[in-house]
N, C-alpha and C. Protein backbone atom coordinates (compact mmCIF):
# COMPACT_ATOMS: atom_id res chain seq x y z
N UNK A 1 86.31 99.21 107.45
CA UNK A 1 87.09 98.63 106.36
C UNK A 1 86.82 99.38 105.06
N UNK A 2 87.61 99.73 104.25
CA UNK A 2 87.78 100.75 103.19
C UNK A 2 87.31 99.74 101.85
N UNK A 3 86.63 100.05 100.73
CA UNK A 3 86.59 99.45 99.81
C UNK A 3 87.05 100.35 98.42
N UNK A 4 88.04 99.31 97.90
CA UNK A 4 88.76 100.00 96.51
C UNK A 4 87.80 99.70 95.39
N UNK A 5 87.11 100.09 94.41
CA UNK A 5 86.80 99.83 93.30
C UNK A 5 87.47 100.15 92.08
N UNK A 6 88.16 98.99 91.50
CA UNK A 6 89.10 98.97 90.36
C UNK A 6 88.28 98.76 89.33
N UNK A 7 87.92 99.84 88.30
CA UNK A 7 87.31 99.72 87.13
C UNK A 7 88.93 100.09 85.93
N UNK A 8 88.70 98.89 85.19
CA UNK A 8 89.56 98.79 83.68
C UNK A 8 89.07 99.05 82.45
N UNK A 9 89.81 99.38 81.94
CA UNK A 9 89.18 100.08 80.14
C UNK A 9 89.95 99.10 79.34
N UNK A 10 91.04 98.91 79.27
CA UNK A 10 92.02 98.61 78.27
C UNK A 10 92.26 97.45 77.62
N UNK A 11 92.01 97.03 76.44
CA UNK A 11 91.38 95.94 76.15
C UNK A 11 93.20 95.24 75.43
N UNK A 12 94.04 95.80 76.22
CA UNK A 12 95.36 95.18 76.08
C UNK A 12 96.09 94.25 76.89
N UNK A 13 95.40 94.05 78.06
CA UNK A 13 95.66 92.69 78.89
C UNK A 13 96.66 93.07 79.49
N UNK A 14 97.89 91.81 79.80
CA UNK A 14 99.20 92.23 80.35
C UNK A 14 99.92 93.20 80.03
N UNK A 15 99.79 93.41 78.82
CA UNK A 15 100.63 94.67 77.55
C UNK A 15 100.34 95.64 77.67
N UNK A 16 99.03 96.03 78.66
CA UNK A 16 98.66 97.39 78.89
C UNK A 16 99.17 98.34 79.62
N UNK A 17 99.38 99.59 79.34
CA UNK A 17 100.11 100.77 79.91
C UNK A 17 99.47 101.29 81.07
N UNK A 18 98.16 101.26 80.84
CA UNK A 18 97.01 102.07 82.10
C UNK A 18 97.29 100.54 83.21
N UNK A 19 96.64 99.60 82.58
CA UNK A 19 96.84 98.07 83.59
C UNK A 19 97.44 97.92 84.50
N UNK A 20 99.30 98.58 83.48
CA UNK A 20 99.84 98.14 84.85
C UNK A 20 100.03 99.16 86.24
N UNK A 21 99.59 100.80 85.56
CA UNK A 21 99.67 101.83 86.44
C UNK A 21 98.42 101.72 87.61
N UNK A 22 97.59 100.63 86.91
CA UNK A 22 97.00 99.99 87.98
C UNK A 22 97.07 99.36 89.12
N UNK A 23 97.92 98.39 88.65
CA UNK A 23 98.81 97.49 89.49
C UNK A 23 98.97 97.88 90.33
N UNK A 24 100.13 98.64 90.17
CA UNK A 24 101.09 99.77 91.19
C UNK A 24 100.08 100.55 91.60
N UNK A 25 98.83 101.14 91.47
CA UNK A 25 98.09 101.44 92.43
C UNK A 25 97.61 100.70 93.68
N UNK A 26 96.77 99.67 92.82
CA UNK A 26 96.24 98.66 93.75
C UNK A 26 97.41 97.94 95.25
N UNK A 27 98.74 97.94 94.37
CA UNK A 27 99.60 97.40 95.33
C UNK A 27 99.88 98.25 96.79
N UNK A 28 100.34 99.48 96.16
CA UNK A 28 100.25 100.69 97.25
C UNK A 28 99.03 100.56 98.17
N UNK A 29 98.14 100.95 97.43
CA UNK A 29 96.42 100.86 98.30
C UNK A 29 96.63 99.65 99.09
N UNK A 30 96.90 98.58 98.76
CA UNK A 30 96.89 97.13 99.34
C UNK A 30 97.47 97.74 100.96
N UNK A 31 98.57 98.17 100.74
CA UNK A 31 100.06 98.73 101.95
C UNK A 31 99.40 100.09 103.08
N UNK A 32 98.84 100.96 102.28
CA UNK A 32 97.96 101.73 103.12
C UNK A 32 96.55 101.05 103.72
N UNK A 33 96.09 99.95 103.36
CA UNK A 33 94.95 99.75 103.70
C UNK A 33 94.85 97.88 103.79
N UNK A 34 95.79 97.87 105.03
CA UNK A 34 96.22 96.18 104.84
C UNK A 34 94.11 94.99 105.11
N UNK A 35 93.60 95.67 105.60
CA UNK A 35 92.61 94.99 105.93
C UNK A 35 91.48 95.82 104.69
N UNK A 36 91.65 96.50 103.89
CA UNK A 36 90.49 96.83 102.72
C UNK A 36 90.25 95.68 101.92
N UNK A 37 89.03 95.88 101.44
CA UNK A 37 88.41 95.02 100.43
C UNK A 37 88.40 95.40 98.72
N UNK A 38 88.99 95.16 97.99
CA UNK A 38 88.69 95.32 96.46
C UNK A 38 87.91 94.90 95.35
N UNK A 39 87.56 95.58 95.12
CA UNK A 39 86.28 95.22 93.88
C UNK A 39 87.03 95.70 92.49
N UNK A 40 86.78 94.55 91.71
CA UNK A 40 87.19 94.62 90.78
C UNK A 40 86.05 94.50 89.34
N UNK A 41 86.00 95.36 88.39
CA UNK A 41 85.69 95.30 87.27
C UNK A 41 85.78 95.71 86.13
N UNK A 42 86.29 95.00 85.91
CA UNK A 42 86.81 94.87 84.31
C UNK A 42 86.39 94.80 83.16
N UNK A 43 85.96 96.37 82.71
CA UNK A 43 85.06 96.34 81.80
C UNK A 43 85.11 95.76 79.82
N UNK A 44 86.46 94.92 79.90
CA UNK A 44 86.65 94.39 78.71
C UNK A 44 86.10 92.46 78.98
N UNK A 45 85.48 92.28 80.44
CA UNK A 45 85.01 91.12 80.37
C UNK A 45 83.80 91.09 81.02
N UNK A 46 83.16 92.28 80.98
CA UNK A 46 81.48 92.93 81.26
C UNK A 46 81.11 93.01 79.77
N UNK A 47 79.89 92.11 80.00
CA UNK A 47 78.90 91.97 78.44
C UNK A 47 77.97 93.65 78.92
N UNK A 48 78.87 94.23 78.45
CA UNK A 48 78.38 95.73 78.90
C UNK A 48 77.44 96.44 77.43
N UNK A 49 75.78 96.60 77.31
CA UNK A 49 75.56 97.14 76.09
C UNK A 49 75.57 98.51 75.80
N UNK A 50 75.83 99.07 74.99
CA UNK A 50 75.61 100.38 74.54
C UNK A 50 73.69 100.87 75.20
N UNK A 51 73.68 102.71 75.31
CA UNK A 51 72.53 102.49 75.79
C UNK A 51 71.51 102.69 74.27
N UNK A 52 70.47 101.76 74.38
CA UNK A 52 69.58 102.35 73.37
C UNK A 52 68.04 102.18 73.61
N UNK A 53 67.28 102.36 72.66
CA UNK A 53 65.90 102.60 73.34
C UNK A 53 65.10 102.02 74.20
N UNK A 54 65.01 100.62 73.95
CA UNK A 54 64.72 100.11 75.40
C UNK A 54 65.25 100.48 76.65
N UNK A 55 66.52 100.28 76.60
CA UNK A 55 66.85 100.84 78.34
C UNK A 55 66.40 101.92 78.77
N UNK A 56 66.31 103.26 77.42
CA UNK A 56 66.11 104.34 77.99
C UNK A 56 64.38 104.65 78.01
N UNK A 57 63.87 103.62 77.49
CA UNK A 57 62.56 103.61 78.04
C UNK A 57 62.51 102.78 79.75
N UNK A 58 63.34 101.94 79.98
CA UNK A 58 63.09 101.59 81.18
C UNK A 58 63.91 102.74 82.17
N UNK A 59 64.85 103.17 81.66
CA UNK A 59 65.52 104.29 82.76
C UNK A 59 64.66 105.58 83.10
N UNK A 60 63.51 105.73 82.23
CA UNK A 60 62.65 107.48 82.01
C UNK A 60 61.27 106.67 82.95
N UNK A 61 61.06 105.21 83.07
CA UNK A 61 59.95 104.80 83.49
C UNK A 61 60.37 105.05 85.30
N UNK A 62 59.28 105.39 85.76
CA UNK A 62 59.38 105.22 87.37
C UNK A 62 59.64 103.89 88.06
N UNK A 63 60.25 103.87 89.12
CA UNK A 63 61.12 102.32 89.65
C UNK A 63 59.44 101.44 89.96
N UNK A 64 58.42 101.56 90.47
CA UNK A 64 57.23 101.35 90.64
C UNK A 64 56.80 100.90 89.64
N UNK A 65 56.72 101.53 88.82
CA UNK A 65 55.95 101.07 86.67
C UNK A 65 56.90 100.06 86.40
N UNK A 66 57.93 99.64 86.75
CA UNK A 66 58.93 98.49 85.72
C UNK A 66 58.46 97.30 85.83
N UNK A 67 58.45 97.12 84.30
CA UNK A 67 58.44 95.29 83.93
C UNK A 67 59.38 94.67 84.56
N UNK A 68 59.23 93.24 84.39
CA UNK A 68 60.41 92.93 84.71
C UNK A 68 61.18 92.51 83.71
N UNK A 69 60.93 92.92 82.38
CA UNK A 69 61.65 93.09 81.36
C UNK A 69 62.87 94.71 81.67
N UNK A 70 62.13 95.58 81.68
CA UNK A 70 62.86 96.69 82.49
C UNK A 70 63.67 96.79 83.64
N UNK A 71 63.53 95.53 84.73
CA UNK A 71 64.09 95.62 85.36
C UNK A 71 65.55 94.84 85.06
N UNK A 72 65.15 93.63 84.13
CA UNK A 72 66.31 92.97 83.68
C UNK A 72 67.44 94.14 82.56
N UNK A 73 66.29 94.80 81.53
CA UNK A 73 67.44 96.04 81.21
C UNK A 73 68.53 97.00 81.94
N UNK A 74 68.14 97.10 83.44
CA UNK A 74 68.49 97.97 84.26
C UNK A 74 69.43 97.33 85.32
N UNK A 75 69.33 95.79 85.42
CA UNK A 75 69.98 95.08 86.25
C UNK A 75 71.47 95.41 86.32
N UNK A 76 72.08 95.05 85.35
CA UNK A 76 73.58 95.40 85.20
C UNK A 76 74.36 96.91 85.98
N UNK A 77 73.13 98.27 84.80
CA UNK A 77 73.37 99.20 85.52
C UNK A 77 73.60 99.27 87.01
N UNK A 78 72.04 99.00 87.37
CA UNK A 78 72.17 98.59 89.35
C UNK A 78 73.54 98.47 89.71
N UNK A 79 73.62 97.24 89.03
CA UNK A 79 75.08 96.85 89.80
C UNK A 79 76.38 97.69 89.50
N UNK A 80 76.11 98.13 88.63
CA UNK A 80 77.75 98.92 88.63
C UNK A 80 77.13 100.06 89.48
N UNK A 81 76.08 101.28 89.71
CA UNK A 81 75.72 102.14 90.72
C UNK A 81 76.08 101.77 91.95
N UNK A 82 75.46 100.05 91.98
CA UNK A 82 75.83 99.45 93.81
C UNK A 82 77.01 99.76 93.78
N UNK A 83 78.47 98.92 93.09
CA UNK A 83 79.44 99.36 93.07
C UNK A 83 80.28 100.50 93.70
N UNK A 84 80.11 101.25 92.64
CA UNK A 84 79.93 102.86 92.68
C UNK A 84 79.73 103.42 94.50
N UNK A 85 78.57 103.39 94.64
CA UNK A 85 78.24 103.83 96.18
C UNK A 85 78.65 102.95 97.22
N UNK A 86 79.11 101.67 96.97
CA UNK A 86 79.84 101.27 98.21
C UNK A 86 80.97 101.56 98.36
N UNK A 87 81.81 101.90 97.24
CA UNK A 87 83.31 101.96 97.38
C UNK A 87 83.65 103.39 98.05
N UNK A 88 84.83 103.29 99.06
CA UNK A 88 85.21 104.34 99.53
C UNK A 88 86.10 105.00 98.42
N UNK A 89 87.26 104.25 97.33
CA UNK A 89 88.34 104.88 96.58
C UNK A 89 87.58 104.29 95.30
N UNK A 90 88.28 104.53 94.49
CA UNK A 90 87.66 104.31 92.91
C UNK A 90 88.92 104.68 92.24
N UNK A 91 89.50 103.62 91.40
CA UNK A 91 90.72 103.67 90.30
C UNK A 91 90.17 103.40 89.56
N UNK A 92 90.61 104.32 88.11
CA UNK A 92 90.12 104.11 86.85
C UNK A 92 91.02 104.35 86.23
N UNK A 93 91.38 102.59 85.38
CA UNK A 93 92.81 102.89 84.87
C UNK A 93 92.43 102.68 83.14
N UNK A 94 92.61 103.95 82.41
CA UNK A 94 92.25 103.79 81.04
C UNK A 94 93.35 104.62 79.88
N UNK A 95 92.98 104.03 78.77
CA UNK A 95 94.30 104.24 77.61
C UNK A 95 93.12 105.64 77.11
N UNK A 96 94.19 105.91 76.39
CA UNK A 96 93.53 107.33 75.57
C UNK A 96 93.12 106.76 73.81
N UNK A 97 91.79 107.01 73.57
CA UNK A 97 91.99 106.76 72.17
C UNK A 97 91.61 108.12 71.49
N UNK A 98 92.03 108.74 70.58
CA UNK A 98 92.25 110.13 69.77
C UNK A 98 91.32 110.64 70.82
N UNK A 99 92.38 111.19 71.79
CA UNK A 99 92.19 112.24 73.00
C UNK A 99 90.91 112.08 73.39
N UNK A 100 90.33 111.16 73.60
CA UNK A 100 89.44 110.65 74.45
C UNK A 100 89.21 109.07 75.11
N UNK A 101 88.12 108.80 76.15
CA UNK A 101 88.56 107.78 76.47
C UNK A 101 87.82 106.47 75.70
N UNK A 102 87.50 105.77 75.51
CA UNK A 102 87.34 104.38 75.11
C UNK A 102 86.07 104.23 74.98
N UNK A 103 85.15 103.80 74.17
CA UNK A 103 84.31 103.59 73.72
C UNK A 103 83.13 102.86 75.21
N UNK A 104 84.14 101.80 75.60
CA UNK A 104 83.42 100.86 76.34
C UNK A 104 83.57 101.50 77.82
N UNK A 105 84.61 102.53 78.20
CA UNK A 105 84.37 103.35 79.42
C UNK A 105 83.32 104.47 78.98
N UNK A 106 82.73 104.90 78.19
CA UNK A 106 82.15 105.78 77.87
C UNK A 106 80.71 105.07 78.43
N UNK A 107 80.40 104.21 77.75
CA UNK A 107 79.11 103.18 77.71
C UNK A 107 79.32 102.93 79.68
N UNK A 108 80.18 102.65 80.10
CA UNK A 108 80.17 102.31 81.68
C UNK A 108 79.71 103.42 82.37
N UNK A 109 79.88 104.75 81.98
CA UNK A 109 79.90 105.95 82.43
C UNK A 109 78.00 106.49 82.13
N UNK A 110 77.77 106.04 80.79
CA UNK A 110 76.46 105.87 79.94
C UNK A 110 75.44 105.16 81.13
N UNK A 111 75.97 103.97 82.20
CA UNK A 111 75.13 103.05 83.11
C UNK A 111 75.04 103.48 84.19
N UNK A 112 76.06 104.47 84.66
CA UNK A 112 76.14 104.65 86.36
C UNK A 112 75.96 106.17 86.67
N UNK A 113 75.51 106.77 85.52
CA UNK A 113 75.28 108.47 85.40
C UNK A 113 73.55 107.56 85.67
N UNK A 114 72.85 107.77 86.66
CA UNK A 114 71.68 107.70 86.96
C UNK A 114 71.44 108.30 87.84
N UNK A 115 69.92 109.30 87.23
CA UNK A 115 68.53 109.83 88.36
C UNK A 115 68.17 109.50 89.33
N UNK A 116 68.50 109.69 90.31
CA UNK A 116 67.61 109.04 91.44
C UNK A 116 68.43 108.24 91.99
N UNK A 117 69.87 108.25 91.51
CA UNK A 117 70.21 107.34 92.06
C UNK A 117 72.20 107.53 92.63
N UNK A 118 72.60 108.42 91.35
CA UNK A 118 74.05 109.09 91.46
C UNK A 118 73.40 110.57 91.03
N UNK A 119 72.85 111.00 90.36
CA UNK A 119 72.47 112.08 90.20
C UNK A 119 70.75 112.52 90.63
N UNK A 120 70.65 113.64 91.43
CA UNK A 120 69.59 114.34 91.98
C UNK A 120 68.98 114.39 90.53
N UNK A 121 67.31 114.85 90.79
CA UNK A 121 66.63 115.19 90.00
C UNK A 121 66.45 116.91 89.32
N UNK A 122 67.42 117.32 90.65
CA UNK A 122 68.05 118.65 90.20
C UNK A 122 68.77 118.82 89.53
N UNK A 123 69.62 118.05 89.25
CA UNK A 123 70.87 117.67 88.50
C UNK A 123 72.40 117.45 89.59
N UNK A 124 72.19 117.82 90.80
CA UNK A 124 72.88 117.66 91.85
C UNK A 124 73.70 116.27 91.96
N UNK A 125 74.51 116.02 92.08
CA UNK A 125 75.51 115.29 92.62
C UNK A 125 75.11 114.53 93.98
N UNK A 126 75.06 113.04 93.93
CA UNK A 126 74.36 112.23 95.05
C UNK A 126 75.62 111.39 95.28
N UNK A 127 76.66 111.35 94.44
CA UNK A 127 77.90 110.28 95.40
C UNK A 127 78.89 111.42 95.92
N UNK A 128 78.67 111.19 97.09
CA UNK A 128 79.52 111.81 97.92
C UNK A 128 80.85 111.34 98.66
N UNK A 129 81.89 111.87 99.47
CA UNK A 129 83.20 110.60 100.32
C UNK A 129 83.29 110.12 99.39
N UNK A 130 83.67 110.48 98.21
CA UNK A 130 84.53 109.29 97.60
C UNK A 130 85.90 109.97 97.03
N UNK A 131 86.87 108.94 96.87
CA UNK A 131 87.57 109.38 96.54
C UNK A 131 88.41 108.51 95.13
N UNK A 132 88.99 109.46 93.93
CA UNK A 132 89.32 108.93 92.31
C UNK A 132 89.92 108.83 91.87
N UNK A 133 91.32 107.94 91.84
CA UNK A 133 92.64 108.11 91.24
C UNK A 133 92.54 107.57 89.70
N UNK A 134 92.27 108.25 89.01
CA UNK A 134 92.66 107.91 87.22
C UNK A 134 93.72 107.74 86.98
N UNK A 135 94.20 106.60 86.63
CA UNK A 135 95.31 105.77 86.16
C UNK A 135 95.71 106.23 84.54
N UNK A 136 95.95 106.68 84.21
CA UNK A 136 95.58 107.35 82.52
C UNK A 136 97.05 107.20 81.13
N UNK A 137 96.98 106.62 80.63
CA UNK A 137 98.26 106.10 79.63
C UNK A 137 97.63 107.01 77.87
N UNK A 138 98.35 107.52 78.06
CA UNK A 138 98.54 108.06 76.21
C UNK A 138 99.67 107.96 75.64
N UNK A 139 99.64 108.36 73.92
CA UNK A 139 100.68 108.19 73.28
C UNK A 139 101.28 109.51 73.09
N UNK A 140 100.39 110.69 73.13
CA UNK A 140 100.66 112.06 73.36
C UNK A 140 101.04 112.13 74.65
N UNK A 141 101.60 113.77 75.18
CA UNK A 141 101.00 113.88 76.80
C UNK A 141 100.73 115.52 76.57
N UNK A 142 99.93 115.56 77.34
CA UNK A 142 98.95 116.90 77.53
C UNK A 142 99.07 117.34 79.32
N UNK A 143 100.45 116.95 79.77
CA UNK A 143 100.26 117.68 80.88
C UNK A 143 100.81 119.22 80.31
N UNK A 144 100.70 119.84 81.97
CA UNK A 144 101.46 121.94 81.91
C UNK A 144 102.49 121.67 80.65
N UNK A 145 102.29 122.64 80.38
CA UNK A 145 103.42 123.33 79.27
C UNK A 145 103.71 122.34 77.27
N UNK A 146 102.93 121.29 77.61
CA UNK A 146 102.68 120.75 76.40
C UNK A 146 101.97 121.37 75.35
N UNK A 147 102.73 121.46 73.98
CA UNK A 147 101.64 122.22 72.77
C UNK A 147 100.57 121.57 72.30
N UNK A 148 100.00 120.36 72.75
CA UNK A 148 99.12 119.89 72.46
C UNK A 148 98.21 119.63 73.96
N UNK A 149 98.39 120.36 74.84
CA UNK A 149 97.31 120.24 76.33
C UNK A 149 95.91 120.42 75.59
N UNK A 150 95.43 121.14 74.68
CA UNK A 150 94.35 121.74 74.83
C UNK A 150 93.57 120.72 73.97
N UNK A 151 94.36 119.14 74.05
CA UNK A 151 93.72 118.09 72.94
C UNK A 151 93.38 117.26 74.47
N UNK A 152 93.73 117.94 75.84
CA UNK A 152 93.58 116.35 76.68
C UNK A 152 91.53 116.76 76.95
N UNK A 153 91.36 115.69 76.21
CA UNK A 153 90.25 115.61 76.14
C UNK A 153 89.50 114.63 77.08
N UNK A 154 90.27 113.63 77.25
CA UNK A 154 89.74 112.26 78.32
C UNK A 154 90.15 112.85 79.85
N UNK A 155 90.70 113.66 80.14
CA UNK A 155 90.71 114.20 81.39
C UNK A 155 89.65 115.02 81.96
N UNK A 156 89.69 116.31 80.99
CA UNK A 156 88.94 117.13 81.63
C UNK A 156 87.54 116.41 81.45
N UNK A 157 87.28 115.27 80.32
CA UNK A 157 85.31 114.31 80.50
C UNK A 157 85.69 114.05 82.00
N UNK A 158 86.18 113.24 81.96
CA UNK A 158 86.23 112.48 83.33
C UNK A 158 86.08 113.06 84.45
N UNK A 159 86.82 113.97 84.78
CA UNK A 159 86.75 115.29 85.89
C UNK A 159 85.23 115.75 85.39
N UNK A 160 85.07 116.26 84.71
CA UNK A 160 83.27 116.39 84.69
C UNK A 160 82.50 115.54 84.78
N UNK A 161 82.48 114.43 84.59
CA UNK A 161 81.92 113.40 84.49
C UNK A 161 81.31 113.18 86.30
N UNK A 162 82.72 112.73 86.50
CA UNK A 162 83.01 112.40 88.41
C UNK A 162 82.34 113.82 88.70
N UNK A 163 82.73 115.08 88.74
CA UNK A 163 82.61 116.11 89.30
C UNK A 163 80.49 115.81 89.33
N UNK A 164 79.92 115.99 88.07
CA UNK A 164 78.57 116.10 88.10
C UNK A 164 77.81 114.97 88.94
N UNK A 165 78.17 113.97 89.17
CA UNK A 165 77.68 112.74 90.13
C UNK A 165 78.26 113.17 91.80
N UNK A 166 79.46 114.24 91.86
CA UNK A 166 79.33 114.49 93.00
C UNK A 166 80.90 114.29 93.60
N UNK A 167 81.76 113.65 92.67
CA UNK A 167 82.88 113.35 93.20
C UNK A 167 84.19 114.49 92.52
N UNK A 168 84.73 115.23 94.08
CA UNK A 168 84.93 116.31 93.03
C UNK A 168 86.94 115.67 94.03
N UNK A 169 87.42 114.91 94.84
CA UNK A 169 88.51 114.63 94.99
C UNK A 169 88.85 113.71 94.04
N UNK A 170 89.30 114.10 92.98
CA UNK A 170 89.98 114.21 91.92
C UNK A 170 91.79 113.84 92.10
N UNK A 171 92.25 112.77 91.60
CA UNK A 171 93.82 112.56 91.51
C UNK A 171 93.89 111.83 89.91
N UNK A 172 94.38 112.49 89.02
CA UNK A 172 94.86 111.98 87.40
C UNK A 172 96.54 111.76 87.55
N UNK A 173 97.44 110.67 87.54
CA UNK A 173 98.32 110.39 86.81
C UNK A 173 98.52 110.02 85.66
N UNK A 174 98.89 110.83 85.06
CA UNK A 174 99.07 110.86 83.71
C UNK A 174 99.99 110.54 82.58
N UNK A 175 100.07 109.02 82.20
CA UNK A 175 101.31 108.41 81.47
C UNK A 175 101.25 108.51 80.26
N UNK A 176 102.05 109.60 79.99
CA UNK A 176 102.08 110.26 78.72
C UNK A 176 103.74 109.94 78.26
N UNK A 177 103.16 109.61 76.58
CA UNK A 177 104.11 108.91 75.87
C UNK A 177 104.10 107.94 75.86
N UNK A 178 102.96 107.07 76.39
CA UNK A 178 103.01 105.63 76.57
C UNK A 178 103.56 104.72 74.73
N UNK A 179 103.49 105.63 73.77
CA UNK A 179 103.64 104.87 72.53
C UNK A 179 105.29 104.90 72.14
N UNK A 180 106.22 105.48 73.08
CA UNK A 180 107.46 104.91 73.43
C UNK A 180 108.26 103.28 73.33
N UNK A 181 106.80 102.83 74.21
CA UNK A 181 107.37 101.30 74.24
C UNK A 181 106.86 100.67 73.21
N UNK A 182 105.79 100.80 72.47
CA UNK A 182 105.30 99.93 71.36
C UNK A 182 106.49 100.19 70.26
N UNK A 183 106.82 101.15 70.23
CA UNK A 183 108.04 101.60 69.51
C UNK A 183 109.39 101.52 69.44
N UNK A 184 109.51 100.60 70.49
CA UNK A 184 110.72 100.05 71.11
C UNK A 184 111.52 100.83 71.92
N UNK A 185 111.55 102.21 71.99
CA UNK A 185 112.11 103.22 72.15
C UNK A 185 112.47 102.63 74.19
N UNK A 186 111.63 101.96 74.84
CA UNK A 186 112.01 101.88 76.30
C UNK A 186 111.41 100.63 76.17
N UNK A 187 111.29 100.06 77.93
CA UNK A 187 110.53 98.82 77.88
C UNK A 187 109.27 99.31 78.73
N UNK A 188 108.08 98.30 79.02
CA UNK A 188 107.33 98.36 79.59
C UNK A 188 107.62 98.67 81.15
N UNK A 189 108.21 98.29 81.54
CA UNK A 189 108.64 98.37 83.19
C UNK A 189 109.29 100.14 83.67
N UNK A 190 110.12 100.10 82.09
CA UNK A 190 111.10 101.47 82.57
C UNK A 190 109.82 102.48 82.43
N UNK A 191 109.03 102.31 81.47
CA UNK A 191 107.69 103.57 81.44
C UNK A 191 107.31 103.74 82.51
N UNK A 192 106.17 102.54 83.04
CA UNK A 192 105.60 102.15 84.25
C UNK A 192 106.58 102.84 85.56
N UNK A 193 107.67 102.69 85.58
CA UNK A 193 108.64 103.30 87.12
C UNK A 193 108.42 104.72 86.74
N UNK A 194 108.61 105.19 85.83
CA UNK A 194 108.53 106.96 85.97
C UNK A 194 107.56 107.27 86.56
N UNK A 195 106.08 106.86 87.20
CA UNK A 195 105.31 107.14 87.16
C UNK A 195 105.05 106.50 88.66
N UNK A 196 105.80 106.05 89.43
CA UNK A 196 106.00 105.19 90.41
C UNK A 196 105.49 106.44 91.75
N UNK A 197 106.30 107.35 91.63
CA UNK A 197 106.72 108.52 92.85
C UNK A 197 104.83 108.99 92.78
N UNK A 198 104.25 109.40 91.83
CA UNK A 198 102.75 109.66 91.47
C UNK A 198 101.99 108.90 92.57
N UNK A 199 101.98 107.56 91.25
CA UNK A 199 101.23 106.12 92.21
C UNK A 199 101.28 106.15 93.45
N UNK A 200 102.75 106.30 93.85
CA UNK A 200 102.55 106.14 95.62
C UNK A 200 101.85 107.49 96.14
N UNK A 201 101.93 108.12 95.86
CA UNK A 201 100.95 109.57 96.83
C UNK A 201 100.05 109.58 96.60
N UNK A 202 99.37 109.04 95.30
CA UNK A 202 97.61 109.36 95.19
C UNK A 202 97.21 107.61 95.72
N UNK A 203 97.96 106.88 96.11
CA UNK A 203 97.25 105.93 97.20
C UNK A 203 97.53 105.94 98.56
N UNK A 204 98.50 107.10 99.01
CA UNK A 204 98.06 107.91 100.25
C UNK A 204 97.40 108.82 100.40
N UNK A 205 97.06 109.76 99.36
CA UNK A 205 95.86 110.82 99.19
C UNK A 205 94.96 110.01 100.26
């Protein structure tokens, strides 16, 4: 049985552009994978902290030496790593803020980049079989032939990001122009369908 892990950025709820390119992921995945399991987390309703010196005194301490003050710093992390290594697919559906991604996916990324645990002590890559469809909504777009590509900044982190922990099958759809609809210019639904033909192949990938 296959497990999806749906991690969210977008702290726009129903109204969200990445959200709903989620959706339409998850739904597809649902259709390819009628008996999978989904994990969901949603990092705008994770009391998720920024990292600062305590943790990173409990993250530099050996798993053996921890308080259990340290271990309660580290607990959360754990769990998004568990996460992480059980899931066979991984969607990450996030908005762009000035060509990068979101403060609070950054900080998620800040918990599950761990030694010993996603990353070798070599610096090697320890999640392996997995596979990453980035769900991705901007108000720019920075795909081929755009004069502003060399601003997509939340792509190529992410692809490094995934790539250095080990995950190098890589799928970005990329919903660019998403500030169309805030602008009245389309509706939410007509954005969301352009992007439909994408969705369905990177949840048969």
């Amino acid at each position: 049985m296959r497990t999806l892990l749906v991690v969210e950025a977008s702290p726009r709820g129903e109204h969200s552009m990445s959200r709903g390119l989620t959706q339409r992921f998850v739904e597809e995945w649902k259709k390819n994978n009628p008996e999978g399991r989904i994990v969901e987390r949603d990092l705008m309703k994770t009391d998720l902290p920024f990292v600062n010196l305590p943790w990173l005194g409990a993250y530099f301490t050996p798993p053996e030496h921890h308080t259990p003050t340290m271990k309660e710093l580290l607990r959360l992390s754990d769990e998004l790593v568990a996460e992480i290594l059980s899931a066979d697919d991984i969607a990450i559906g996030t908005p762009v803020y000035n060509y990068n991604v979101p403060a609070v996916l950054k900080a998620y990324i800040d918990h599950i980049v761990r030694k010993g645990k996603t990353l070798g002590y070599a610096g090697e890559g320890l999640v392996h079989g997995k596979k990453c469809t980035i769900l991705m909504a901007s108000g720019g777009i920075y795909t081929e032939g755009s004069p502003i590509r060399d601003r997509d900044i939340a792509t190529n982190y992410l692809r490094l990001i995934l790539k250095v922990i080990g995950i190098e099958n890589v799928t970005v759809v990329a919903g660019g122009n998403a500030k169309a609809v805030d602008m009245g210019q389309t509706t939410r639904e007509a954005f969301l369908q352009k992007f439909d033909s994408e969705v369905v192949a990177a949840a048969k990938a």
